[in-house]
ModelCIF file with pLDDT and N, C-alpha, C, O atoms, coordinates in Angstrom:
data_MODEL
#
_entry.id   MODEL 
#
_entity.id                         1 
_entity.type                       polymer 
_entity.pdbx_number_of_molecules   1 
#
_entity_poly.entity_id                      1 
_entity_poly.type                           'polypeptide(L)' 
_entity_poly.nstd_linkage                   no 
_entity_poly.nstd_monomer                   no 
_entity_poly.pdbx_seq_one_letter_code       
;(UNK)(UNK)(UNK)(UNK)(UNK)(UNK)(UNK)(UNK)(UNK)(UNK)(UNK)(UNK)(UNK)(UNK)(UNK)(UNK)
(UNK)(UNK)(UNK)(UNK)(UNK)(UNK)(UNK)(UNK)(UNK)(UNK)(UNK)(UNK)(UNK)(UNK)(UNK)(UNK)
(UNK)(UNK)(UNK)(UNK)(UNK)(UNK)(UNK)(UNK)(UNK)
;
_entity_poly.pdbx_seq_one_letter_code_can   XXXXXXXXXXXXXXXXXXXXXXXXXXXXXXXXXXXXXXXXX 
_entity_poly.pdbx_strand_id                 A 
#
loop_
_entity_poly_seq.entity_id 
_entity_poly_seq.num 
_entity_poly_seq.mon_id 
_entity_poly_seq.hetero 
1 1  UNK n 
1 2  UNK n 
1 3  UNK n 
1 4  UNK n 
1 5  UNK n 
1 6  UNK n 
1 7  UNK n 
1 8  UNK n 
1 9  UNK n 
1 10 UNK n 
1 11 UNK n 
1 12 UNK n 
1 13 UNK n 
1 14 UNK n 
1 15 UNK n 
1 16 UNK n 
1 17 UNK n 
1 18 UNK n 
1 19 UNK n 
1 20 UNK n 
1 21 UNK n 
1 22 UNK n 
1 23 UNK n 
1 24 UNK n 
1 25 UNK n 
1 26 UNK n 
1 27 UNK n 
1 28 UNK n 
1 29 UNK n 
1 30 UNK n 
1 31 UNK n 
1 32 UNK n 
1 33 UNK n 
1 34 UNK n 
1 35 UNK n 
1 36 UNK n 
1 37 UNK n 
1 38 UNK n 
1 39 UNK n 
1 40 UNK n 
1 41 UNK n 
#
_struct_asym.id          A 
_struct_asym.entity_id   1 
#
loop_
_ma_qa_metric.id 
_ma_qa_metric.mode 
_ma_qa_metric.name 
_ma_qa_metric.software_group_id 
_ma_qa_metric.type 
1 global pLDDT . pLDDT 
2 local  pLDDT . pLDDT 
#
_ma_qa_metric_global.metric_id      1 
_ma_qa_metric_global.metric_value   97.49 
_ma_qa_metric_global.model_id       1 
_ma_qa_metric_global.ordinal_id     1 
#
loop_
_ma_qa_metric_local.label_asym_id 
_ma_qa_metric_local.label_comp_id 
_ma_qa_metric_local.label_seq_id 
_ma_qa_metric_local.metric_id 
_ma_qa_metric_local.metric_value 
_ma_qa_metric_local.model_id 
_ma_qa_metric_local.ordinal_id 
A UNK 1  2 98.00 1 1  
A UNK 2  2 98.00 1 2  
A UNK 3  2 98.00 1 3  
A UNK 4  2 98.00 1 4  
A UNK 5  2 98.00 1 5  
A UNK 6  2 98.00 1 6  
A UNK 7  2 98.00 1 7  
A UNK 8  2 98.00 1 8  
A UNK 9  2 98.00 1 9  
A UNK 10 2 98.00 1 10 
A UNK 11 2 98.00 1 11 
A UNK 12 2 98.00 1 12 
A UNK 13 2 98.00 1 13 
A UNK 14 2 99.00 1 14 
A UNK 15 2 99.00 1 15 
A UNK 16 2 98.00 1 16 
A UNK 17 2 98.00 1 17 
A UNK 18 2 98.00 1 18 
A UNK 19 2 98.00 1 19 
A UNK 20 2 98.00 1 20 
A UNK 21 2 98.00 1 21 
A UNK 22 2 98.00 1 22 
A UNK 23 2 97.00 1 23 
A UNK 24 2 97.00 1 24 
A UNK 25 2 96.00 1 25 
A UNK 26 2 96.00 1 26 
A UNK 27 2 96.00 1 27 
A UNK 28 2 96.00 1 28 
A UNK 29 2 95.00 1 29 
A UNK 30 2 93.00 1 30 
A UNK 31 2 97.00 1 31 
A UNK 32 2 97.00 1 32 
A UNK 33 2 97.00 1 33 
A UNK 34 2 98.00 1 34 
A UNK 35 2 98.00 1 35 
A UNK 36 2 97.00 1 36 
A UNK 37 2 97.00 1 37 
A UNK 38 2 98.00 1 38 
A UNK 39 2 98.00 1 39 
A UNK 40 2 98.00 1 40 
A UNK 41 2 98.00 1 41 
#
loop_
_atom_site.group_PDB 
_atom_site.id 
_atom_site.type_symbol 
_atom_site.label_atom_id 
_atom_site.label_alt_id 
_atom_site.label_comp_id 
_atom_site.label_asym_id 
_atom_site.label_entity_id 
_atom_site.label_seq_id 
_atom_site.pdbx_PDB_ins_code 
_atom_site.Cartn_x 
_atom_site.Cartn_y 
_atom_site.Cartn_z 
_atom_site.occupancy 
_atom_site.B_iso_or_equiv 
_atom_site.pdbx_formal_charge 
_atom_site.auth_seq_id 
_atom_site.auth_comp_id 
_atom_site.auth_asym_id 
_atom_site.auth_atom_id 
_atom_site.pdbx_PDB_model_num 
ATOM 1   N N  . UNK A 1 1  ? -69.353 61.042 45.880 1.00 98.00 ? 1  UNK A N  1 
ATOM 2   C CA . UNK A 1 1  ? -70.369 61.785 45.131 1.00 98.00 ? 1  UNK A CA 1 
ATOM 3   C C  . UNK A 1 1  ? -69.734 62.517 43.950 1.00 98.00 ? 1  UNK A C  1 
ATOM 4   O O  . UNK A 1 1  ? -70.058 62.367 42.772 1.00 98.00 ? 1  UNK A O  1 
ATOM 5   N N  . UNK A 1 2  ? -68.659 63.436 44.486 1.00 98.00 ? 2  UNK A N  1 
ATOM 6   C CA . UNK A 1 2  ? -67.690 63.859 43.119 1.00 98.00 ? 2  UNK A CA 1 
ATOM 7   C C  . UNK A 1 2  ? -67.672 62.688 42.102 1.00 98.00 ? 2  UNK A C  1 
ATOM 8   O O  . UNK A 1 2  ? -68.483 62.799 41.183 1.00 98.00 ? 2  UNK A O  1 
ATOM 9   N N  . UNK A 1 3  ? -67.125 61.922 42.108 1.00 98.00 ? 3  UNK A N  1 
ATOM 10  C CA . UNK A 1 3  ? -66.959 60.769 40.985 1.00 98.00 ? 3  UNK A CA 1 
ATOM 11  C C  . UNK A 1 3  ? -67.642 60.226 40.419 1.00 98.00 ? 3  UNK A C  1 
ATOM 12  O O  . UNK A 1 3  ? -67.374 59.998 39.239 1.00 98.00 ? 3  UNK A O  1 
ATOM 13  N N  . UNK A 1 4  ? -68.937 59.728 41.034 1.00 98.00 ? 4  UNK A N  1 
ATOM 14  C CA . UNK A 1 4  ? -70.174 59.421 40.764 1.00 98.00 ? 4  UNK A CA 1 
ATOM 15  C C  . UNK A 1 4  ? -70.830 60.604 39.857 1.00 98.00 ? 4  UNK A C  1 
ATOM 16  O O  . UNK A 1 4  ? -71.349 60.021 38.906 1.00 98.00 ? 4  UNK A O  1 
ATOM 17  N N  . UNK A 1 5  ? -71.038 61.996 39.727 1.00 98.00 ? 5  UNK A N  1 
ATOM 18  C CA . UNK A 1 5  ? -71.385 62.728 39.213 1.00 98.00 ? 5  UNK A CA 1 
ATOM 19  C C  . UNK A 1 5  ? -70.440 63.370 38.021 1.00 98.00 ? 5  UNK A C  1 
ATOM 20  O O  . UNK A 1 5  ? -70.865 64.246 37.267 1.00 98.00 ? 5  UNK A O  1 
ATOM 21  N N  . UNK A 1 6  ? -69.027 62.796 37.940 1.00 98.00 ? 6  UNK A N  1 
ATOM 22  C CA . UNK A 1 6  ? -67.735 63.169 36.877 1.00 98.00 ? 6  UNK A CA 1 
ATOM 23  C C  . UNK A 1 6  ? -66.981 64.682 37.678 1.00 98.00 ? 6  UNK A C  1 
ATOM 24  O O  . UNK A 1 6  ? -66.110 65.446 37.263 1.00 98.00 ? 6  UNK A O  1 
ATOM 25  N N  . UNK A 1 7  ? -67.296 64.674 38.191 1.00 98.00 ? 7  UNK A N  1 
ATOM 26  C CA . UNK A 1 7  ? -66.806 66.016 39.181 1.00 98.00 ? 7  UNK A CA 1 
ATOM 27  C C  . UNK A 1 7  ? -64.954 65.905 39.671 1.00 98.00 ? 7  UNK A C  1 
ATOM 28  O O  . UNK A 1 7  ? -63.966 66.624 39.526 1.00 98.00 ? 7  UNK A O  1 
ATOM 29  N N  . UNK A 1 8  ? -65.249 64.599 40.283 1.00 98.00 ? 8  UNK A N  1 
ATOM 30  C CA . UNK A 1 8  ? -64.281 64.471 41.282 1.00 98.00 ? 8  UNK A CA 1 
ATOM 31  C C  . UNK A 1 8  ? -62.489 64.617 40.257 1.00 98.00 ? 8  UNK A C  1 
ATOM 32  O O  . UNK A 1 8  ? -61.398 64.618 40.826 1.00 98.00 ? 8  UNK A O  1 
ATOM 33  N N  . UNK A 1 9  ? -62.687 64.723 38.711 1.00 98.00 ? 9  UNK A N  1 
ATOM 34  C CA . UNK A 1 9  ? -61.306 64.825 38.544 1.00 98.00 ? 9  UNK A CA 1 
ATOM 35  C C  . UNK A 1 9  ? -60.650 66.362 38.041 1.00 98.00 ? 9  UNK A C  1 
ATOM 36  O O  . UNK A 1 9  ? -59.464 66.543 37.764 1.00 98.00 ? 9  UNK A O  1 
ATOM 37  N N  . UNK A 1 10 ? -61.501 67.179 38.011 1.00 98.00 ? 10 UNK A N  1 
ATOM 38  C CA . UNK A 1 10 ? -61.063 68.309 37.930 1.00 98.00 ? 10 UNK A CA 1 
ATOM 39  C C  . UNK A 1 10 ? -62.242 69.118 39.439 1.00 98.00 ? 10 UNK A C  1 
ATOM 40  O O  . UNK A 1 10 ? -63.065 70.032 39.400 1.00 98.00 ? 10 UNK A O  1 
ATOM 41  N N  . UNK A 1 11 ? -61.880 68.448 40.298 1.00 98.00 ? 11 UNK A N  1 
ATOM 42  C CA . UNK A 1 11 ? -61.828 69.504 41.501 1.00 98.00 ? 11 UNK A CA 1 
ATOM 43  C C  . UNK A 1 11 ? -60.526 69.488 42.536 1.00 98.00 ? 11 UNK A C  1 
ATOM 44  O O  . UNK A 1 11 ? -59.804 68.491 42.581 1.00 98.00 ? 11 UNK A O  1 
ATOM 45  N N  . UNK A 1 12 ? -60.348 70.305 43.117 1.00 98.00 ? 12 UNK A N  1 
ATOM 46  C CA . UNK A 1 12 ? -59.158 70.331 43.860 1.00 98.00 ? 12 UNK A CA 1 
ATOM 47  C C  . UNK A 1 12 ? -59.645 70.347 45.428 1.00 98.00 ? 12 UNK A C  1 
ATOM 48  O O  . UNK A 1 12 ? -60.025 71.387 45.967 1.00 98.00 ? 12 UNK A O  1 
ATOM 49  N N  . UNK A 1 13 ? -59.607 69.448 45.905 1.00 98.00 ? 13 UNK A N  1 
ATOM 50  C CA . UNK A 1 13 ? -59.821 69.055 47.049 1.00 98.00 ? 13 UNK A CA 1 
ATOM 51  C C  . UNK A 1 13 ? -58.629 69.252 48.463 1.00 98.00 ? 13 UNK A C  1 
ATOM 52  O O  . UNK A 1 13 ? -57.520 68.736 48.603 1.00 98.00 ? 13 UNK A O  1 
ATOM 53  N N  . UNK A 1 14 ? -59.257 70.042 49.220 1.00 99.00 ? 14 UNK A N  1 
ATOM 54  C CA . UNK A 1 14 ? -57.656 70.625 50.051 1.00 99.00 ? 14 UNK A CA 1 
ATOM 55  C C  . UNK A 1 14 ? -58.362 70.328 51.407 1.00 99.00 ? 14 UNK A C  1 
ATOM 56  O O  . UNK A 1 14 ? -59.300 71.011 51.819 1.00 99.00 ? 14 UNK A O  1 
ATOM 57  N N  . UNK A 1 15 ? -57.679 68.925 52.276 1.00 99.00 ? 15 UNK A N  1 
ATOM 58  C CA . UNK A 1 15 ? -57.558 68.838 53.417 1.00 99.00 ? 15 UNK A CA 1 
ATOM 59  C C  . UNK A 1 15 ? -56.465 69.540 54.681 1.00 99.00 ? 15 UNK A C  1 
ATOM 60  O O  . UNK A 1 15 ? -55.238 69.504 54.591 1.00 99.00 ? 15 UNK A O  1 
ATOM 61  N N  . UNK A 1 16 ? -57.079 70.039 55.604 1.00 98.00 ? 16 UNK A N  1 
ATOM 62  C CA . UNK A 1 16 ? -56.049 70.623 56.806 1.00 98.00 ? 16 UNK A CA 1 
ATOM 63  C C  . UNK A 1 16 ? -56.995 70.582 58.074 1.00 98.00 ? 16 UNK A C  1 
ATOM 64  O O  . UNK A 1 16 ? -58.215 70.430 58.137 1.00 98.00 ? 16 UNK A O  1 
ATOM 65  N N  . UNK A 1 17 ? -56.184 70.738 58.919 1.00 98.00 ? 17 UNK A N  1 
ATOM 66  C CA . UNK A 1 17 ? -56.557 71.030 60.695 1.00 98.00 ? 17 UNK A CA 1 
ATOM 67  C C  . UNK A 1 17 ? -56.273 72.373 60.931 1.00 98.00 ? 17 UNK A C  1 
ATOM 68  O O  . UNK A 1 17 ? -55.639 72.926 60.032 1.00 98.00 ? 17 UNK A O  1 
ATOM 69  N N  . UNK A 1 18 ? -56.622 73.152 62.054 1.00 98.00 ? 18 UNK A N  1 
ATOM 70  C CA . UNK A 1 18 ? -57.033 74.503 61.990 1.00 98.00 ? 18 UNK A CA 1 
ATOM 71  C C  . UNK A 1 18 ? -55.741 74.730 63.318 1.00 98.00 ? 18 UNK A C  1 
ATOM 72  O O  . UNK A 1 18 ? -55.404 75.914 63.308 1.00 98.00 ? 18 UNK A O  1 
ATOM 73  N N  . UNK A 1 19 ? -55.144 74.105 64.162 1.00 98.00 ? 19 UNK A N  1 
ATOM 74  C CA . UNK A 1 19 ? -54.461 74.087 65.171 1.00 98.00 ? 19 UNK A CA 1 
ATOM 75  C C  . UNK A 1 19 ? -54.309 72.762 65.346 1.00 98.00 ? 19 UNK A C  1 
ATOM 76  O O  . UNK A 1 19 ? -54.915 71.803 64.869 1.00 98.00 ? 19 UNK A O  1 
ATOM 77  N N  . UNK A 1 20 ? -53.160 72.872 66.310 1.00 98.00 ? 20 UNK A N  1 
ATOM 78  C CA . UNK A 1 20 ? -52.592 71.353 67.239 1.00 98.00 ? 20 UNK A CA 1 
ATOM 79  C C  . UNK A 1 20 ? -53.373 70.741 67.873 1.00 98.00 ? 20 UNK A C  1 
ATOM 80  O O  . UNK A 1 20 ? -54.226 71.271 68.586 1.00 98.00 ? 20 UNK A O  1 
ATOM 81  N N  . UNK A 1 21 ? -53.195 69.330 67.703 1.00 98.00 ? 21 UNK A N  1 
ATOM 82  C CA . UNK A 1 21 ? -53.630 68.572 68.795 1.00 98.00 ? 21 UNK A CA 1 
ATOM 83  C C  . UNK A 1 21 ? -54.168 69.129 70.790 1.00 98.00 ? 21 UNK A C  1 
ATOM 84  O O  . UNK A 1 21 ? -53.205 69.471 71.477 1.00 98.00 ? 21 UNK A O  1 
ATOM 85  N N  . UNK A 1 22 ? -54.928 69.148 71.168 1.00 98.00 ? 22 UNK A N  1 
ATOM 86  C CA . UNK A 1 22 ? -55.366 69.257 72.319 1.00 98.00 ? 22 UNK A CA 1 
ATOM 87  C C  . UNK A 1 22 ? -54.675 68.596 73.119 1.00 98.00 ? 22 UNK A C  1 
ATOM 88  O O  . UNK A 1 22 ? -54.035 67.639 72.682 1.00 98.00 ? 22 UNK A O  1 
ATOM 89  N N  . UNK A 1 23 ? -54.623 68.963 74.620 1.00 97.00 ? 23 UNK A N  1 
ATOM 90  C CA . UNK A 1 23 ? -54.027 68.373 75.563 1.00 97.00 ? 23 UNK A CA 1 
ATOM 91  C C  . UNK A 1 23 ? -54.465 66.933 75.953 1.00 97.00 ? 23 UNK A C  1 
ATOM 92  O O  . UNK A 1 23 ? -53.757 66.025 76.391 1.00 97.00 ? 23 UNK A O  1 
ATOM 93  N N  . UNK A 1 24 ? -55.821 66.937 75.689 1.00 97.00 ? 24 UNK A N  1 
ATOM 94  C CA . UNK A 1 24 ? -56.460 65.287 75.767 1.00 97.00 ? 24 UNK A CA 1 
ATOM 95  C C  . UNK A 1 24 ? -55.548 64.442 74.262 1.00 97.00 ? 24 UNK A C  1 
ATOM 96  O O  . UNK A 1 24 ? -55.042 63.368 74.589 1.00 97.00 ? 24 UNK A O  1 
ATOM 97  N N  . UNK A 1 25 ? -55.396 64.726 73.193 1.00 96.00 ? 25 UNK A N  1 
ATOM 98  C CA . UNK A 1 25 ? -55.518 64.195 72.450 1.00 96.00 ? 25 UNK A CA 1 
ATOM 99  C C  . UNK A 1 25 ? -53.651 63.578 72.141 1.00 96.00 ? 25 UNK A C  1 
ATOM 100 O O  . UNK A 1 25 ? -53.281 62.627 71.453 1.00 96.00 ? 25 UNK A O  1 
ATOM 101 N N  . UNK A 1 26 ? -52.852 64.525 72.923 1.00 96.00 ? 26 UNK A N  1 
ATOM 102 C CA . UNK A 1 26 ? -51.207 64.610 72.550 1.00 96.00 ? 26 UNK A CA 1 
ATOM 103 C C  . UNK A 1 26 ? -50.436 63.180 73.904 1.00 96.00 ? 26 UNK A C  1 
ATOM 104 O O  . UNK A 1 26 ? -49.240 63.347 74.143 1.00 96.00 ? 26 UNK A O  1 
ATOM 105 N N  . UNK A 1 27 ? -50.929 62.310 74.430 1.00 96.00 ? 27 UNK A N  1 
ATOM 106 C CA . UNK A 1 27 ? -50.839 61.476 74.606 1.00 96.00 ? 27 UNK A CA 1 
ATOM 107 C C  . UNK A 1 27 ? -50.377 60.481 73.970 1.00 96.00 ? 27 UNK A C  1 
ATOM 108 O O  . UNK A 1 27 ? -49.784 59.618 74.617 1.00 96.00 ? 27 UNK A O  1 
ATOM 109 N N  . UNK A 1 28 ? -50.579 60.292 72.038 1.00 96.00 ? 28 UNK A N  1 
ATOM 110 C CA . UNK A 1 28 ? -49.696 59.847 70.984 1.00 96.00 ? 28 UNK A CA 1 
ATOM 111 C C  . UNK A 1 28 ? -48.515 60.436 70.566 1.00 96.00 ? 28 UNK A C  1 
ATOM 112 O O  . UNK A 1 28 ? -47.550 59.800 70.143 1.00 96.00 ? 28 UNK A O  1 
ATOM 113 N N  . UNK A 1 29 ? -48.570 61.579 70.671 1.00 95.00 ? 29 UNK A N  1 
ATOM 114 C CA . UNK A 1 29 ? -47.926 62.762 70.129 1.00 95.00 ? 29 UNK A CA 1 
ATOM 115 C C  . UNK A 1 29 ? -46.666 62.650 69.994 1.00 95.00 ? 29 UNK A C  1 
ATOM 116 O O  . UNK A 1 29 ? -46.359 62.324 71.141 1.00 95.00 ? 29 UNK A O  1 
ATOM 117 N N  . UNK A 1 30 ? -45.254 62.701 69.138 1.00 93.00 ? 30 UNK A N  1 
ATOM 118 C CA . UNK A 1 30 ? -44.448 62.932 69.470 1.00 93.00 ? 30 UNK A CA 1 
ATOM 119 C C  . UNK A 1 30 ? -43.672 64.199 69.414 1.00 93.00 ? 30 UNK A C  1 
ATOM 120 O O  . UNK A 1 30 ? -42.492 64.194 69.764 1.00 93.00 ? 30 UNK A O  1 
ATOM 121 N N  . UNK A 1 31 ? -44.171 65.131 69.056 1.00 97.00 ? 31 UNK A N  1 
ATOM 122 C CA . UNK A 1 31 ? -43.871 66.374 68.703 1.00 97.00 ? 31 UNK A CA 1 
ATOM 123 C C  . UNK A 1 31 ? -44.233 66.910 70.058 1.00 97.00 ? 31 UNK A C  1 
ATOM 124 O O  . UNK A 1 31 ? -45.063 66.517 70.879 1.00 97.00 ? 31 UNK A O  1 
ATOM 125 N N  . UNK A 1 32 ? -43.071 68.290 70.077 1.00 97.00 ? 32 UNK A N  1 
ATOM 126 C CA . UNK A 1 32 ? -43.355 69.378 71.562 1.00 97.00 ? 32 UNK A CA 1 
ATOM 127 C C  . UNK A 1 32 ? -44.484 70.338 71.567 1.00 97.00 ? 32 UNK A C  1 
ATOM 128 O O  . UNK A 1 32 ? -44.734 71.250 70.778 1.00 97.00 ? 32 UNK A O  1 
ATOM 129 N N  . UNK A 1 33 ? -45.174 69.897 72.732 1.00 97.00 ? 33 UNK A N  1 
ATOM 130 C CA . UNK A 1 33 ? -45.924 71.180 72.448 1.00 97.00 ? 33 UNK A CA 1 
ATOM 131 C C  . UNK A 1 33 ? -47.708 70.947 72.179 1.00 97.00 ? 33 UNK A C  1 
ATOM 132 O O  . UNK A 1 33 ? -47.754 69.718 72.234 1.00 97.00 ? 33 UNK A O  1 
ATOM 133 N N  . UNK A 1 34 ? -48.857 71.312 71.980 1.00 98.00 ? 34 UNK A N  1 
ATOM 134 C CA . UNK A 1 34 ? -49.932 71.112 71.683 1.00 98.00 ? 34 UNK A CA 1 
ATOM 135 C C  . UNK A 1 34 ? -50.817 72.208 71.478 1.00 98.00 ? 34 UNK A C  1 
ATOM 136 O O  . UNK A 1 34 ? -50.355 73.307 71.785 1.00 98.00 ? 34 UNK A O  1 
ATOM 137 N N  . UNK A 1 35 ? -51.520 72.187 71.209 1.00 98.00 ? 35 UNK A N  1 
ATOM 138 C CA . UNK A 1 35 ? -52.785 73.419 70.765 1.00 98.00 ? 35 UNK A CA 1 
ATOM 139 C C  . UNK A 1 35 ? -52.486 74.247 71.799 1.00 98.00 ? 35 UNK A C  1 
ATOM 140 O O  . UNK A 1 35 ? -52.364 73.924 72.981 1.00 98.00 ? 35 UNK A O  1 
ATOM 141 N N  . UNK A 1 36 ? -52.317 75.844 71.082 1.00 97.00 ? 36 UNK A N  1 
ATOM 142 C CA . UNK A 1 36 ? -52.281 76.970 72.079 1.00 97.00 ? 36 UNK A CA 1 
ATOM 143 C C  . UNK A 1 36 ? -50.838 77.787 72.252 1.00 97.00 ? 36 UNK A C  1 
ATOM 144 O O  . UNK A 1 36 ? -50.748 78.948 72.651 1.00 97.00 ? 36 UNK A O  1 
ATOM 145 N N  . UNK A 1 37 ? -49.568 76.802 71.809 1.00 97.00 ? 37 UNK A N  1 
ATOM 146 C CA . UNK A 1 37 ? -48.127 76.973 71.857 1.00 97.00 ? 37 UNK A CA 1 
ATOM 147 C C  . UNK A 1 37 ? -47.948 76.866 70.435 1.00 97.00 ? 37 UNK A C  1 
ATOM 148 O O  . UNK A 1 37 ? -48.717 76.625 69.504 1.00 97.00 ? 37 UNK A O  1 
ATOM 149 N N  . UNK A 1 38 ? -46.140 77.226 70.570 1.00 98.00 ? 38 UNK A N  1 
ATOM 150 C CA . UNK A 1 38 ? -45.909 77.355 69.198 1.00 98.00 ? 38 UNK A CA 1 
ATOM 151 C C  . UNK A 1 38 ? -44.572 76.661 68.635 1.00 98.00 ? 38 UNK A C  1 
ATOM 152 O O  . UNK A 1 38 ? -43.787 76.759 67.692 1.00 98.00 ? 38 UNK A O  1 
ATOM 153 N N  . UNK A 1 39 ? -44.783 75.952 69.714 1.00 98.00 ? 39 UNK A N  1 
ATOM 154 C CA . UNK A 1 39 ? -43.822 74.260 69.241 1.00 98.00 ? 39 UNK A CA 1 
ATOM 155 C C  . UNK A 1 39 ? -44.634 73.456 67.931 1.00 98.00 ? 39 UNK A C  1 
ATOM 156 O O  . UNK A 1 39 ? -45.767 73.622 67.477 1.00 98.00 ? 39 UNK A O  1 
ATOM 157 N N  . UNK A 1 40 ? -43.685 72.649 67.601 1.00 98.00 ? 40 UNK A N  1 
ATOM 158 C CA . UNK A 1 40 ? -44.456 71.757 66.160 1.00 98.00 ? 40 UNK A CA 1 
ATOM 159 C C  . UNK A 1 40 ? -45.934 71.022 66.848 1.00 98.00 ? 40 UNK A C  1 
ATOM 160 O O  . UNK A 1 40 ? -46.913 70.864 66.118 1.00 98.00 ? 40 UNK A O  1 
ATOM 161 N N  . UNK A 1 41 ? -45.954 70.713 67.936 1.00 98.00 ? 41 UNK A N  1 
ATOM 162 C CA . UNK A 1 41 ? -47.333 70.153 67.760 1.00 98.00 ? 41 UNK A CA 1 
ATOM 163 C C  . UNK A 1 41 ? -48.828 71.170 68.396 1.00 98.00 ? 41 UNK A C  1 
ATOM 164 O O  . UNK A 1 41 ? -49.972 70.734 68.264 1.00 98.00 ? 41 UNK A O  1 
#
């Protein structure tokens, strides 16, 4: 929609996650640790 409307090249668009991976989800994980701790994942 940005681009389509000329928007999309002077906006600054900022993706992130708010916390770690969940205990369901760190099954891929290779990092120590998961949502709630304060290891890398």
């Amino acid at each position: 929609w940005l681009k389509e409307n000329a928007l999309r090249d002077n906006t600054l668009l900022w993706y992130c996650g708010d916390n770690g991976t969940p205990g369901d989800g760190i099954v891929t994980s290779e990092l120590r640790g998961q949502k709630g701790n304060l290891y890398e994942g």
